[in-house]
C-alpha atoms as a PDB file:
ATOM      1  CA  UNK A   1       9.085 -17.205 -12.917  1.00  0.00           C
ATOM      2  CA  UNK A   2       7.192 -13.955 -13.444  1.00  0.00           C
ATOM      3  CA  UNK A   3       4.348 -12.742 -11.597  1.00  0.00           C
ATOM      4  CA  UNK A   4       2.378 -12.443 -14.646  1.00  0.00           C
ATOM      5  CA  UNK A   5       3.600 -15.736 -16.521  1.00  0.00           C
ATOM      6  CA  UNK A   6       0.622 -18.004 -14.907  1.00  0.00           C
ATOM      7  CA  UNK A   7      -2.331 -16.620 -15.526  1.00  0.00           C
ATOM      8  CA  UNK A   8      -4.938 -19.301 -14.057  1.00  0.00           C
ATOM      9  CA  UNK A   9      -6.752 -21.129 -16.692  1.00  0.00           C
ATOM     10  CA  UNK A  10     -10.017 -18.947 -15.890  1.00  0.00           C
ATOM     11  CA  UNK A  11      -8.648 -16.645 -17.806  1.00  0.00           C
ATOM     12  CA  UNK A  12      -8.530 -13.854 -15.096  1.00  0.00           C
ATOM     13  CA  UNK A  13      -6.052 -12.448 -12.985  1.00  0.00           C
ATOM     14  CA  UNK A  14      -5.038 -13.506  -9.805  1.00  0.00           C
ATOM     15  CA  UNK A  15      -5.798 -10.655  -7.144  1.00  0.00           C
ATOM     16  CA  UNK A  16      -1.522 -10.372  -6.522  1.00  0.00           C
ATOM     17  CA  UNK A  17      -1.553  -9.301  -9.966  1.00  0.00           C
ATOM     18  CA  UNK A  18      -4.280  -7.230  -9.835  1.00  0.00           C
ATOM     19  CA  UNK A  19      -2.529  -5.515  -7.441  1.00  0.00           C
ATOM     20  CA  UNK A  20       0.745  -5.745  -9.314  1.00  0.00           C
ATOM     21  CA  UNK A  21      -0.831  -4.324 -12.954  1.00  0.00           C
ATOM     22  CA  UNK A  22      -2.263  -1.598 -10.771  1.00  0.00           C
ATOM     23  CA  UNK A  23       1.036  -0.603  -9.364  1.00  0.00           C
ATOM     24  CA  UNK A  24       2.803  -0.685 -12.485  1.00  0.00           C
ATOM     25  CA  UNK A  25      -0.096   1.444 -14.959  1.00  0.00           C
ATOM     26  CA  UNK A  26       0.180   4.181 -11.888  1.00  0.00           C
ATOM     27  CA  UNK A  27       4.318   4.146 -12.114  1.00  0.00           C
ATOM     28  CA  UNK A  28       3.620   4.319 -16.088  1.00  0.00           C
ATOM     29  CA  UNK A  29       0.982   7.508 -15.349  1.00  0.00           C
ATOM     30  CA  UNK A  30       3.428   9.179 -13.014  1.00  0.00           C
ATOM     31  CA  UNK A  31       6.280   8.706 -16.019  1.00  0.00           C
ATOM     32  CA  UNK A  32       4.242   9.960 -18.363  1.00  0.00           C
ATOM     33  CA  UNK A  33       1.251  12.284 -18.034  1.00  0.00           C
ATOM     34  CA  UNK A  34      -1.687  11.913 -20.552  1.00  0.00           C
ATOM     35  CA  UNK A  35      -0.945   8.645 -21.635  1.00  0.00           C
ATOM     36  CA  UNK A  36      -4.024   6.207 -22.304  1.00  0.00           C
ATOM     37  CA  UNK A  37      -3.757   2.291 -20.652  1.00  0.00           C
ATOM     38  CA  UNK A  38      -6.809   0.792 -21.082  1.00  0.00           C
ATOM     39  CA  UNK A  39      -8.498  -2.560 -22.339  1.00  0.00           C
ATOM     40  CA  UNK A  40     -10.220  -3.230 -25.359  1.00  0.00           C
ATOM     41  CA  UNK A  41     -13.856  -4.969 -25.863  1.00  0.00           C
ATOM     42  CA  UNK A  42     -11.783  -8.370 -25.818  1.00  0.00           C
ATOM     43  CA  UNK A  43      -9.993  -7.628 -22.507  1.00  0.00           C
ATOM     44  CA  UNK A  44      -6.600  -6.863 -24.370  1.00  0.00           C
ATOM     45  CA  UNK A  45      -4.645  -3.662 -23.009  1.00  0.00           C
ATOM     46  CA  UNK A  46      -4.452  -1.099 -25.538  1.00  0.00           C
ATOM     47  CA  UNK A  47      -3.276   2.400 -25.777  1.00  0.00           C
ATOM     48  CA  UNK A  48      -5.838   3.284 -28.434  1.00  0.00           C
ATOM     49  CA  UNK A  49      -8.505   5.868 -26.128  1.00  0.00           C
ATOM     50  CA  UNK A  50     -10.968   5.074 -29.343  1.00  0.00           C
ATOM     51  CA  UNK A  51     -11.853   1.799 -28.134  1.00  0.00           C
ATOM     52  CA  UNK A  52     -13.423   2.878 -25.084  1.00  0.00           C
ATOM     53  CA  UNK A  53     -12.925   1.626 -21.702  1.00  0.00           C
ATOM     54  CA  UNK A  54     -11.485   3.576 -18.467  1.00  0.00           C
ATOM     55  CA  UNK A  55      -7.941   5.053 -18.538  1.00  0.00           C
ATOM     56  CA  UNK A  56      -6.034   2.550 -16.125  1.00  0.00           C
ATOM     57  CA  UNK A  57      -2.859   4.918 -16.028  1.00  0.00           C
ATOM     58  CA  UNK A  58      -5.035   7.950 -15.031  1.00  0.00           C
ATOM     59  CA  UNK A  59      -4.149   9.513 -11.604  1.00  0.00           C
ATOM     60  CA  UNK A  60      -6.120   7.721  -8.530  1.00  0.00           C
ATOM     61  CA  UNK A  61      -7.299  10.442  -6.091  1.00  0.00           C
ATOM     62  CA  UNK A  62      -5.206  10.258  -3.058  1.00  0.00           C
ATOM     63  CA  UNK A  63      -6.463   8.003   0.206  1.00  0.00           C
ATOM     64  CA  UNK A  64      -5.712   7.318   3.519  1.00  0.00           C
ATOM     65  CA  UNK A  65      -6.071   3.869   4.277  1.00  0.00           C
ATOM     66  CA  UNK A  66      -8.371   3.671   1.229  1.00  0.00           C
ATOM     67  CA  UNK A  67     -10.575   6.784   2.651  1.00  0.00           C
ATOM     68  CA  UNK A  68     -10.417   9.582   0.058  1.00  0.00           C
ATOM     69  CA  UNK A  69      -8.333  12.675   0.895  1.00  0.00           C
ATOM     70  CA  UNK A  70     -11.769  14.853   0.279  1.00  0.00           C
ATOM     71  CA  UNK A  71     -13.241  12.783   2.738  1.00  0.00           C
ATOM     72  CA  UNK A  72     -11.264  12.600   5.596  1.00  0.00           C
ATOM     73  CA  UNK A  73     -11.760  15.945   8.632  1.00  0.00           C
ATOM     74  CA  UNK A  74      -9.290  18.350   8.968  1.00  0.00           C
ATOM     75  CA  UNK A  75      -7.393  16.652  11.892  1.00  0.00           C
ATOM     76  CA  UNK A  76      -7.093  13.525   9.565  1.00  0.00           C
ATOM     77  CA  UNK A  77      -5.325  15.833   6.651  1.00  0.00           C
ATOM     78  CA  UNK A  78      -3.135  17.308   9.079  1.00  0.00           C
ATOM     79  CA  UNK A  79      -1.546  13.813  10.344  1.00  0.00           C
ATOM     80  CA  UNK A  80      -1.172  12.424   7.084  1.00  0.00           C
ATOM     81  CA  UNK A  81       0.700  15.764   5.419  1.00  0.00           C
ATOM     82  CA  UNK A  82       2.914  16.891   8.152  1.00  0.00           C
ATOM     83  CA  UNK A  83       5.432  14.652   9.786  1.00  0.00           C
ATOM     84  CA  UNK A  84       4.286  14.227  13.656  1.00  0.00           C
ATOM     85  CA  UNK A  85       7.462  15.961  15.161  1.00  0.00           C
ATOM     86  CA  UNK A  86       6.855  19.174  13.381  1.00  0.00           C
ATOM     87  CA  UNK A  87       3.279  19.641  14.822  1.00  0.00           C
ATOM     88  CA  UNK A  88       4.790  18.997  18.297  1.00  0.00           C
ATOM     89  CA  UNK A  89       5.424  22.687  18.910  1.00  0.00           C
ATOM     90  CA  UNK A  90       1.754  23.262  17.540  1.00  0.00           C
ATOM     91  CA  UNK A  91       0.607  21.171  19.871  1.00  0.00           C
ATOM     92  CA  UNK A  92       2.697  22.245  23.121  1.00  0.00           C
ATOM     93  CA  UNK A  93       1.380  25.801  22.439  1.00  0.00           C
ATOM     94  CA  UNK A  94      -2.346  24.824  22.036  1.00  0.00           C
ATOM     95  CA  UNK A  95      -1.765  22.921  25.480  1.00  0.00           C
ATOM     96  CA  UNK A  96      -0.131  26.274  26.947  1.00  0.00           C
ATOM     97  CA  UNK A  97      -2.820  28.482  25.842  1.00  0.00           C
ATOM     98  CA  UNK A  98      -5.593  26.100  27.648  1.00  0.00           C
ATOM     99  CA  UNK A  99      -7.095  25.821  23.594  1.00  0.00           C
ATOM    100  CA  UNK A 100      -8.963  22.860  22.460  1.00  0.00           C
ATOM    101  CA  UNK A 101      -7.441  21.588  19.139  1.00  0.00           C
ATOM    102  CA  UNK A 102      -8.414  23.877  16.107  1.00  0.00           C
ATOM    103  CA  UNK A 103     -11.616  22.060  14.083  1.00  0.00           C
END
């Protein structure tokens, strides 16, 4: 059975496929740039951008544990876009030098 087969009699979505719609529109925005996913004034998902509502395939800004990427200090940036074994000589030289960790 499909995730999406039972939708609960309320009509809504269960918060699994919440989370699975929302995986699936971002793999459809990452396919194809500038297309339009959104849901009309009945709650149907249409690709027409004339009948309003967000775009639900538009690019998410990037987070860290759900902490925006603009957000987050310098330190924070570093971790998440360079793999920990290539700041190790970084590091070891900072240490050398008797310097405190760049801010």
């Amino acid at each position: 059975m499909s995730r999406l087969s039972s939708i609960p009699e309320s009509g809504t979505f269960t918060p699994e496929q919440k989370e699975y719609l929302a995986g699936f529109f971002e793999g459809v925005a990452r396919r194809c740039p500038g297309v339009f996913v959104g849901t009309n004034g009945d709650g149907m998902i249409t690709a027409d951008p004339a009948q309003g509502g967000p775009n639900l395939a538009a690019p998410k800004e990037k987070t860290i544990f759900g902490t925006p990427l603009s957000d987050v200090t310098k330190q924070e940036r570093w971790k998440h876009e360079e793999h920990p074994l290539d700041g190790w000589d970084r590091i070891l030289a900072h240490a050398e030098a008797d310097k405190r960790p760049p801010r």
